[in-house]
PDB file of N, CA and C in Angstrom:
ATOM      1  N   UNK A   1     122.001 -27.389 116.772  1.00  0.00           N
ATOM      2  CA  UNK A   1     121.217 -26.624 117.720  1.00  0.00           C
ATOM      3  C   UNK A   1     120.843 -27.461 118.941  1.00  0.00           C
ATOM      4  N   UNK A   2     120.696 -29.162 118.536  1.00  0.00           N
ATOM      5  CA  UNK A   2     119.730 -29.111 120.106  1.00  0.00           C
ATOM      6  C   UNK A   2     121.233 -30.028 120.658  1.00  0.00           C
ATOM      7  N   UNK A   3     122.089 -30.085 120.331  1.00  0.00           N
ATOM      8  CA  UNK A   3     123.188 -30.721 120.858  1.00  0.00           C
ATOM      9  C   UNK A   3     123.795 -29.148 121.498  1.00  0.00           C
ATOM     10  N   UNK A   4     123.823 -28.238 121.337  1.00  0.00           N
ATOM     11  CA  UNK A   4     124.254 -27.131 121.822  1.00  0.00           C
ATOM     12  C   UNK A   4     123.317 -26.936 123.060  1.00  0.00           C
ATOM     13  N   UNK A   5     121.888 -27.289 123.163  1.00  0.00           N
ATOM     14  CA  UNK A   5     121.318 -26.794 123.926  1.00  0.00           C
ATOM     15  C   UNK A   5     121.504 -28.245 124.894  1.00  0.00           C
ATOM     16  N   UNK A   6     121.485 -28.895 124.814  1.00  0.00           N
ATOM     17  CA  UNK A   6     122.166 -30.556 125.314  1.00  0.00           C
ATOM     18  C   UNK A   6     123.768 -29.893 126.561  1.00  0.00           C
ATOM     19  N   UNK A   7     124.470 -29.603 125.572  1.00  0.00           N
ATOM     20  CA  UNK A   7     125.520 -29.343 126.376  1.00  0.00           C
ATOM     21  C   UNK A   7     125.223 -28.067 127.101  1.00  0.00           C
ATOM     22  N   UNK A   8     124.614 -27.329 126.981  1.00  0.00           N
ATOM     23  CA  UNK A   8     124.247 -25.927 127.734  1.00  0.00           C
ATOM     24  C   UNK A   8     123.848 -26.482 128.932  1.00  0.00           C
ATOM     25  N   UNK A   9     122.683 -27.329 128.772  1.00  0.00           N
ATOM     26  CA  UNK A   9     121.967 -27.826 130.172  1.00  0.00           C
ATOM     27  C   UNK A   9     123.156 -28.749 130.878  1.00  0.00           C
ATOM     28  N   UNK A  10     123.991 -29.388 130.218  1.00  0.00           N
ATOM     29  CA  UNK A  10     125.201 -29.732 131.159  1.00  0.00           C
ATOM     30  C   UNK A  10     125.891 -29.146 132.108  1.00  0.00           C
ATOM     31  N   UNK A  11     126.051 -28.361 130.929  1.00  0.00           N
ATOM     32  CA  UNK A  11     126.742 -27.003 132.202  1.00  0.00           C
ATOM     33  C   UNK A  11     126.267 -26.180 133.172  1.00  0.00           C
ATOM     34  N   UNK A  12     125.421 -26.099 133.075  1.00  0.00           N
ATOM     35  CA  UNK A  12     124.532 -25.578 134.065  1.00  0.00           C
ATOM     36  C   UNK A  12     124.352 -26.494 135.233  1.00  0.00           C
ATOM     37  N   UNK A  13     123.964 -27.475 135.030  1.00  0.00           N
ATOM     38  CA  UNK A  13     123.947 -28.723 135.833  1.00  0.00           C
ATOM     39  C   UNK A  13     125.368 -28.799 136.538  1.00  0.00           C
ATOM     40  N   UNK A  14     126.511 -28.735 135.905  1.00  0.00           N
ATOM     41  CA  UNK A  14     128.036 -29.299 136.432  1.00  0.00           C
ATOM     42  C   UNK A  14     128.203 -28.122 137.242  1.00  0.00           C
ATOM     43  N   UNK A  15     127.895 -26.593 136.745  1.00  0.00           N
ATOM     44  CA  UNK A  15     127.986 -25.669 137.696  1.00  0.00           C
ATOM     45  C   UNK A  15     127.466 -25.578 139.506  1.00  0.00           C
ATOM     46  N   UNK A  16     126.295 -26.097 139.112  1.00  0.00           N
ATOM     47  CA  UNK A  16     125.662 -26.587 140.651  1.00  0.00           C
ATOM     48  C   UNK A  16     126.357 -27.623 141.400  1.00  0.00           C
ATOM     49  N   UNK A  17     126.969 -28.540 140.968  1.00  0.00           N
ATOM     50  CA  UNK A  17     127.591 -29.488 141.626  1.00  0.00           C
ATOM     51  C   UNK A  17     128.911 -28.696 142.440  1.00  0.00           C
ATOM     52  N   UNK A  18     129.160 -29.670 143.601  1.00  0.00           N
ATOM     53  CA  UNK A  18     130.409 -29.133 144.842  1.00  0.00           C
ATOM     54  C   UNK A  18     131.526 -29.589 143.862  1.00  0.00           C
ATOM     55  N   UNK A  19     132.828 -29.150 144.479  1.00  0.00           N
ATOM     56  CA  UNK A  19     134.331 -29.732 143.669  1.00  0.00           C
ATOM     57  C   UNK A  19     134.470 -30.822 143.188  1.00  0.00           C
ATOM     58  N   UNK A  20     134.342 -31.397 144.429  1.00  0.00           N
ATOM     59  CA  UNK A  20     134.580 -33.051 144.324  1.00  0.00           C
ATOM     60  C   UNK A  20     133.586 -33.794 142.909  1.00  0.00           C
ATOM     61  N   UNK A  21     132.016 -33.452 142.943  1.00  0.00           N
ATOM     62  CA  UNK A  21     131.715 -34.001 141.928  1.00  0.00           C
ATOM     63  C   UNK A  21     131.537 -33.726 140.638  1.00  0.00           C
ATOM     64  N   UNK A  22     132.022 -32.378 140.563  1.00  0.00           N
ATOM     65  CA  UNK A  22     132.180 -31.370 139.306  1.00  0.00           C
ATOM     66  C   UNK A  22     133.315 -31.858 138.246  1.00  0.00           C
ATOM     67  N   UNK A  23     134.819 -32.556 139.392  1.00  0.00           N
ATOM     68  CA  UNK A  23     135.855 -33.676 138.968  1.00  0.00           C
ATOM     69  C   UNK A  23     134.857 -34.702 138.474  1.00  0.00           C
ATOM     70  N   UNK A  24     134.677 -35.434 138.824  1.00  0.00           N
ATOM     71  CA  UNK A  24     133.981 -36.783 138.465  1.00  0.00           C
ATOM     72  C   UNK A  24     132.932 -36.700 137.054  1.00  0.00           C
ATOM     73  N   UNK A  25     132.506 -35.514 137.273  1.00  0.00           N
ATOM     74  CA  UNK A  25     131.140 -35.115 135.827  1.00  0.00           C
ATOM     75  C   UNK A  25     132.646 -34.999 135.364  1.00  0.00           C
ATOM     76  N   UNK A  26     133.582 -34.509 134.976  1.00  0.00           N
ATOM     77  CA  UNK A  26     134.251 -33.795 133.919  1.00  0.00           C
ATOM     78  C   UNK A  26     134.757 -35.111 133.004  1.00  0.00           C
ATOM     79  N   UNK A  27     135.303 -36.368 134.238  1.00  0.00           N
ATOM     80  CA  UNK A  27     135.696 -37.256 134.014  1.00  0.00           C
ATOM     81  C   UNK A  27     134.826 -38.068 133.111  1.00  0.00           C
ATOM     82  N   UNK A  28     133.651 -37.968 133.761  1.00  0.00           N
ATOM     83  CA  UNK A  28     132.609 -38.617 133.100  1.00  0.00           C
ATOM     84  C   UNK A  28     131.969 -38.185 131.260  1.00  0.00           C
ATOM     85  N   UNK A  29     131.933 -36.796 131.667  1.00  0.00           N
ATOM     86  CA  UNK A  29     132.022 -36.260 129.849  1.00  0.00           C
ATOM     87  C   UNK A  29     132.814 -36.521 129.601  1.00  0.00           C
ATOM     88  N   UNK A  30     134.145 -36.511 129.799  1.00  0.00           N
ATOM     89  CA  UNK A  30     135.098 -36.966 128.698  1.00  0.00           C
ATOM     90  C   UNK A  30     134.508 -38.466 128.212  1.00  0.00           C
ATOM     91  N   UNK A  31     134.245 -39.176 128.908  1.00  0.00           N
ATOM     92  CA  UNK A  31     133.746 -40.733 128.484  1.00  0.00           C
ATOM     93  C   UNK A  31     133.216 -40.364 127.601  1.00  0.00           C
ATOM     94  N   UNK A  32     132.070 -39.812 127.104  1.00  0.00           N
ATOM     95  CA  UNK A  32     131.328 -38.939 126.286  1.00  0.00           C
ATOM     96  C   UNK A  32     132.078 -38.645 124.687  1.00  0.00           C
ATOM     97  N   UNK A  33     133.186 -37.876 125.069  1.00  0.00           N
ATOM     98  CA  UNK A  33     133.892 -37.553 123.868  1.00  0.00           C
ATOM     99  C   UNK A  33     134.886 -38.021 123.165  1.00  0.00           C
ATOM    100  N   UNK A  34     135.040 -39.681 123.865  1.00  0.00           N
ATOM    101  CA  UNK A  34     135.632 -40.424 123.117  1.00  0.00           C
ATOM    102  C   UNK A  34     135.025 -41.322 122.002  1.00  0.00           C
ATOM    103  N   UNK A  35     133.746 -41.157 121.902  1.00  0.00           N
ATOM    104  CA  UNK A  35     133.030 -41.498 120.993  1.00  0.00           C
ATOM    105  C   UNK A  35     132.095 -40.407 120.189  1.00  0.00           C
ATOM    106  N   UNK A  36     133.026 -39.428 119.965  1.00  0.00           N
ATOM    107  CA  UNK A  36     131.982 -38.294 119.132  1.00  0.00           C
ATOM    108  C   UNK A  36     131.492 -38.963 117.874  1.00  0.00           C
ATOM    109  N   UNK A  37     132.955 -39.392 116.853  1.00  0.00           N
ATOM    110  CA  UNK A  37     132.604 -40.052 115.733  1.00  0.00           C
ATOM    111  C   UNK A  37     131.441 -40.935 115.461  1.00  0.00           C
ATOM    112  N   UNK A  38     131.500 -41.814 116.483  1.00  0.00           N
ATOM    113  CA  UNK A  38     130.364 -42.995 116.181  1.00  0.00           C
ATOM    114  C   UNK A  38     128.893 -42.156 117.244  1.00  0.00           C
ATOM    115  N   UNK A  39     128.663 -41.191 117.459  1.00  0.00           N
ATOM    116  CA  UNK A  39     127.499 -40.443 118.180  1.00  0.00           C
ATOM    117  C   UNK A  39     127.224 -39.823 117.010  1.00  0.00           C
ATOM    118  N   UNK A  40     128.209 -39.432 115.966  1.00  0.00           N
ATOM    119  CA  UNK A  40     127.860 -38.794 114.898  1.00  0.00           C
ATOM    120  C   UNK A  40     127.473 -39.630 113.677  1.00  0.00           C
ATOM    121  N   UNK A  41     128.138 -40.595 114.168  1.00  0.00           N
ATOM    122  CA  UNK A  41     127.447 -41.910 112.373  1.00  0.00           C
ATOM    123  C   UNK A  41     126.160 -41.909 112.949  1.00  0.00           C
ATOM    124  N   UNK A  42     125.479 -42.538 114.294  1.00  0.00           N
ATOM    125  CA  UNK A  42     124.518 -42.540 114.145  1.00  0.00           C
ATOM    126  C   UNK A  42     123.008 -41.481 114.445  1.00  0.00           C
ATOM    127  N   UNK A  43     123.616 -40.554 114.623  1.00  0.00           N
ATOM    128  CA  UNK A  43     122.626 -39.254 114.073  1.00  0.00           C
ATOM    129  C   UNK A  43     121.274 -39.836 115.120  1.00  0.00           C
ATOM    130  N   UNK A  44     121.451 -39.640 116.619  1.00  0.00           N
ATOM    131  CA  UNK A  44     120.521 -39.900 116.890  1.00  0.00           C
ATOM    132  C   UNK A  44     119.614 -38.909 117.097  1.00  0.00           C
ATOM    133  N   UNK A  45     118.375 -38.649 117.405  1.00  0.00           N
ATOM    134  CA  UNK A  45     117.397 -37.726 117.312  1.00  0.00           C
ATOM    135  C   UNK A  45     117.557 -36.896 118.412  1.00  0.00           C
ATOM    136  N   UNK A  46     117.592 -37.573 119.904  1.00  0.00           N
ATOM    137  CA  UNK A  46     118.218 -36.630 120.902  1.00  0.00           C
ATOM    138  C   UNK A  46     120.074 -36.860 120.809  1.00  0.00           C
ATOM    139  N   UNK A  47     120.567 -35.634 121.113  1.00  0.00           N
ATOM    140  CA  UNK A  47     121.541 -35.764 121.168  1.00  0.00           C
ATOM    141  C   UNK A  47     122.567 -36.345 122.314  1.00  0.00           C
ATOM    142  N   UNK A  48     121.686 -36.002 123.334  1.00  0.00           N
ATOM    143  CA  UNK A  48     122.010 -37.097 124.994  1.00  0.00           C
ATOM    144  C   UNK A  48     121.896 -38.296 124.783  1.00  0.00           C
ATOM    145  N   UNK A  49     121.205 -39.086 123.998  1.00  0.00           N
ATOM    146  CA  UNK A  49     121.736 -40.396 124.295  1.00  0.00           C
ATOM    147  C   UNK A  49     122.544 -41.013 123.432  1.00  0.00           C
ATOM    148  N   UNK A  50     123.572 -40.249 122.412  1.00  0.00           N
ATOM    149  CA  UNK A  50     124.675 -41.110 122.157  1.00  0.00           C
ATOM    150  C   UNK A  50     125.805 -40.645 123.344  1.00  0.00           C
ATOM    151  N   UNK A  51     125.521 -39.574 123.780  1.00  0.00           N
ATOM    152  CA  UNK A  51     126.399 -39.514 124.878  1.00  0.00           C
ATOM    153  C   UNK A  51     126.637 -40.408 126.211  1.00  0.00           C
ATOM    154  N   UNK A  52     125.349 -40.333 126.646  1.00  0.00           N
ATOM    155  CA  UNK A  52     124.685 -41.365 127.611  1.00  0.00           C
ATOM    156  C   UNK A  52     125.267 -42.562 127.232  1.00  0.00           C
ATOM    157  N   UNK A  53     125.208 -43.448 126.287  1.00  0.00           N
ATOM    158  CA  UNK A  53     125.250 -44.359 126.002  1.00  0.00           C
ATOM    159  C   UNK A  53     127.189 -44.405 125.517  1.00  0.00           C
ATOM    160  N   UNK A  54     127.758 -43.897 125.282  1.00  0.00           N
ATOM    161  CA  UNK A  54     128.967 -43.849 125.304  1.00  0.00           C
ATOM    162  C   UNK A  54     129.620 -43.995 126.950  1.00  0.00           C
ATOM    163  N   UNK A  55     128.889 -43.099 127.617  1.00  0.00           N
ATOM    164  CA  UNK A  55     129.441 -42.960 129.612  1.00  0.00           C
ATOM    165  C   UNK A  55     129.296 -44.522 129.515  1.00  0.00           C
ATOM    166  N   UNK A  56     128.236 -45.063 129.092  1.00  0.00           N
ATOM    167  CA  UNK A  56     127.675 -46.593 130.039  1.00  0.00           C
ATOM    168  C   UNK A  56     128.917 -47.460 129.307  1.00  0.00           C
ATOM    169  N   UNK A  57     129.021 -47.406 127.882  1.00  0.00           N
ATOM    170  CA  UNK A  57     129.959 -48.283 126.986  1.00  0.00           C
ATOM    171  C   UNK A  57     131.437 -48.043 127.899  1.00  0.00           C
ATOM    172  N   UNK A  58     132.130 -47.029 127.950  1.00  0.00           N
ATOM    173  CA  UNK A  58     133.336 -46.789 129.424  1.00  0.00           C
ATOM    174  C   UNK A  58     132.678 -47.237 130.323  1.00  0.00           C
ATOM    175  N   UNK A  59     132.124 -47.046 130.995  1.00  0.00           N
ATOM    176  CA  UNK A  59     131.775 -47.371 132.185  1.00  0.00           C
ATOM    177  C   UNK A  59     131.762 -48.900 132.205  1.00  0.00           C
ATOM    178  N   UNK A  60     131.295 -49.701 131.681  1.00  0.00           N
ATOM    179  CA  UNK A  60     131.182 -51.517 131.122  1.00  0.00           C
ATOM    180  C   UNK A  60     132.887 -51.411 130.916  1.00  0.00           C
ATOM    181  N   UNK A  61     133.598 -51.154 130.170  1.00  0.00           N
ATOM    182  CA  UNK A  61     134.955 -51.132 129.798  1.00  0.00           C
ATOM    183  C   UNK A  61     135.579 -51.344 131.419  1.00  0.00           C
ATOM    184  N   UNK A  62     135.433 -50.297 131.638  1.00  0.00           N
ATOM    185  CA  UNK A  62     135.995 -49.998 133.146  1.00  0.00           C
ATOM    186  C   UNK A  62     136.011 -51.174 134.203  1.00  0.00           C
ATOM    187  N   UNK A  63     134.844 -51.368 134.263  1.00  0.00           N
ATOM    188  CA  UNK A  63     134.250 -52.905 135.216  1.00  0.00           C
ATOM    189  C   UNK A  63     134.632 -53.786 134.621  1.00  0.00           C
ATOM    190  N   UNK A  64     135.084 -53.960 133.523  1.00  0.00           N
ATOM    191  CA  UNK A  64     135.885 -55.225 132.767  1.00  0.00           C
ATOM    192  C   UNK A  64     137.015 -55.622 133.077  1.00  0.00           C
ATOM    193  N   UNK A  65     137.514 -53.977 133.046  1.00  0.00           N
ATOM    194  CA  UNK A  65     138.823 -54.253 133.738  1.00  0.00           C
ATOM    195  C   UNK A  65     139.148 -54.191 134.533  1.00  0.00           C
ATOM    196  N   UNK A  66     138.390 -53.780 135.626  1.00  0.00           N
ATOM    197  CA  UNK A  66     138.773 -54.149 137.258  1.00  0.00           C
ATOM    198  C   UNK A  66     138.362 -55.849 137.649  1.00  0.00           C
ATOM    199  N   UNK A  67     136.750 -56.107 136.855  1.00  0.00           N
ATOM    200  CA  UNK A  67     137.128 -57.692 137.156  1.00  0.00           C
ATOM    201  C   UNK A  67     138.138 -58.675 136.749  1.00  0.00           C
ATOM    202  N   UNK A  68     139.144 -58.085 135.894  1.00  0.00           N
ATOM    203  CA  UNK A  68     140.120 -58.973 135.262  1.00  0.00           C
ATOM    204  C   UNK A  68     141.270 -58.604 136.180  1.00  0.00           C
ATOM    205  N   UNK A  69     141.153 -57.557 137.092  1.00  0.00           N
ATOM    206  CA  UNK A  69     142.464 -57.662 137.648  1.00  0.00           C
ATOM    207  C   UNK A  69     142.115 -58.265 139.356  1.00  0.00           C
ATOM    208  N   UNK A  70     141.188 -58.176 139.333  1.00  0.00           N
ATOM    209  CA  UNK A  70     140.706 -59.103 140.074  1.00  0.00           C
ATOM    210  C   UNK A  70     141.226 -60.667 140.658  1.00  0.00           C
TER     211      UNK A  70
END
């Protein structure tokens, strides 16, 4: 239930956004859903911040690898 209502308010939110950054949120949830499994081992109480915290874990990935090609 409150992970349903979690992603509801997403969408609503991504709906308001222009083209350009509606791409970028989509991009950005997906970051999100590459870690459902481990958002689900740890059963957190809100359901936004294993998500949250998955974007930042890509997001660190990402900057890793642009400083290495660096």
């Amino acid at each position: 239930m409150r992970s349903e209502l979690a992603r509801d308010s997403w969408s609503n939110y991504r709906r308001a956004l222009c083209k350009e950054d509606c791409e970028l949120f989509d991009e950005m949830t997906e970051k999100a859903r590459m870690h459902t499994q481990a958002i689900a081992i740890a059963a957190f109480l809100d359901p936004v911040e294993g998500r949250l915290l998955s974007i930042c874990l890509e997001n660190e990935k990402e900057l890793r690898r642009l400083k290495i090609e660096k």
